[in-house]
Protein backbone atom coordinates (compact mmCIF):
# COMPACT_ATOMS: atom_id res chain seq x y z
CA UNK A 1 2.82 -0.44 2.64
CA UNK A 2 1.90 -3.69 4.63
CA UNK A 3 4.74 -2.75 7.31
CA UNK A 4 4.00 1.50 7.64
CA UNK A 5 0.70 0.05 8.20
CA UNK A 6 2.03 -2.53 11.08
CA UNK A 7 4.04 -0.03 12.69
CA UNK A 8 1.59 2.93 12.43
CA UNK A 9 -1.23 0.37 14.47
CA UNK A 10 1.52 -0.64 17.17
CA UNK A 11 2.54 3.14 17.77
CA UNK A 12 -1.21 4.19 17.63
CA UNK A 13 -1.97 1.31 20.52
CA UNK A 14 0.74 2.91 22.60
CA UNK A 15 -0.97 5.46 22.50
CA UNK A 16 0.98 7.90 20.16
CA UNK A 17 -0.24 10.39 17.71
CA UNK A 18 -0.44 8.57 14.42
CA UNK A 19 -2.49 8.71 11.44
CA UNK A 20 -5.57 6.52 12.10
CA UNK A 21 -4.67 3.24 9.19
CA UNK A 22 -7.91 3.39 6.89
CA UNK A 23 -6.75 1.16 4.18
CA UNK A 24 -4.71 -0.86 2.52
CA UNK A 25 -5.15 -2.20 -1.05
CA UNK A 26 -2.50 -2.89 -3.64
CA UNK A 27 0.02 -1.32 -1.59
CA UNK A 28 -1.45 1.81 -1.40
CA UNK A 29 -2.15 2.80 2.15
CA UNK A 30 -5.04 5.43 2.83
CA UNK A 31 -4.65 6.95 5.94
CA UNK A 32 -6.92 9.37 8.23
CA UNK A 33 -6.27 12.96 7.88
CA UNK A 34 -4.54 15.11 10.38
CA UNK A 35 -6.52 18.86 10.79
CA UNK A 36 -9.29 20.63 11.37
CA UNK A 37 -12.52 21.50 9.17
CA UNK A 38 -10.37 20.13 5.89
CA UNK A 39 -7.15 22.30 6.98
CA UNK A 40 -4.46 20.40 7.22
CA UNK A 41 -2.22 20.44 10.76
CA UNK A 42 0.92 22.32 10.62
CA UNK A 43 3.88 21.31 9.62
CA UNK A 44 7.56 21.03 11.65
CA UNK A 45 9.17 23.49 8.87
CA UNK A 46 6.31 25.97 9.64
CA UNK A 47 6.51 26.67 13.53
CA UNK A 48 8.48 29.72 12.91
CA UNK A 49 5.23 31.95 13.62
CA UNK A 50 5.14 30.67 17.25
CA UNK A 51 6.43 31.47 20.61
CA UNK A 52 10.00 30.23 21.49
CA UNK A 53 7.80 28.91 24.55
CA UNK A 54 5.95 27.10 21.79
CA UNK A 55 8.37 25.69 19.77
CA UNK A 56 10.66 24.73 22.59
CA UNK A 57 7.41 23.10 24.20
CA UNK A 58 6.55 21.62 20.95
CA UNK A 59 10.32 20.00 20.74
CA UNK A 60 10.48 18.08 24.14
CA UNK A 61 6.93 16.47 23.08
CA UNK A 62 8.89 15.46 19.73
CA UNK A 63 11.74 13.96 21.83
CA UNK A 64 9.62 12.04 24.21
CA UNK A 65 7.25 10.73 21.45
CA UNK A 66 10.68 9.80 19.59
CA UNK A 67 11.88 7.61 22.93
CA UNK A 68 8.18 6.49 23.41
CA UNK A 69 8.78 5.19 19.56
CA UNK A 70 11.80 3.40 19.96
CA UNK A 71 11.23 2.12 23.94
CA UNK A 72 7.94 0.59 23.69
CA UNK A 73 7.28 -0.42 20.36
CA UNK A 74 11.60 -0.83 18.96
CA UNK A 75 10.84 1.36 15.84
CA UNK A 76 12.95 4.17 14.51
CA UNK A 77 11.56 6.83 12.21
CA UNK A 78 13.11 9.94 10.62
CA UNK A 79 10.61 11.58 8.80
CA UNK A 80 8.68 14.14 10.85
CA UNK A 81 7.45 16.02 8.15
């Protein structure tokens, strides 16, 4: 928990959209939450309902958030649930 909390601060100071580190205690790592009015944000598996505009717009953020990831801060992460 010590390190996902290390790596989520250096991508957040880079500027990328991470969770917002809350806690840590006893290896358990609270994190901020990611929505609106207590609904959670989308996720990946559920962009089906929008515009292939959307989705493909959606993508080339991924990609360029994925180089941002490994360029400026050297980390590599596969889970973009």
């Amino acid at each position: 928990a010590e390190k996902e909390m290390r790596n989520l601060i250096r991508l957040r100071e880079v500027g990328l959209r991470v969770p917002e580190v809350k806690l840590l205690r006893s290896h358990v790592l609270v994190m901020g939450f990611i929505g609106d009015d207590g609904v959670a944000a989308p996720r990946l598996k559920d962009a089906a309902g929008l515009s292939a505009g959307k989705r493909g717009e959606l993508f080339r953020q991924l990609l360029i958030d994925v180089r941002r990831m490994y360029q400026e801060c050297r980390l590599v992460h596969a889970d973009f649930s």
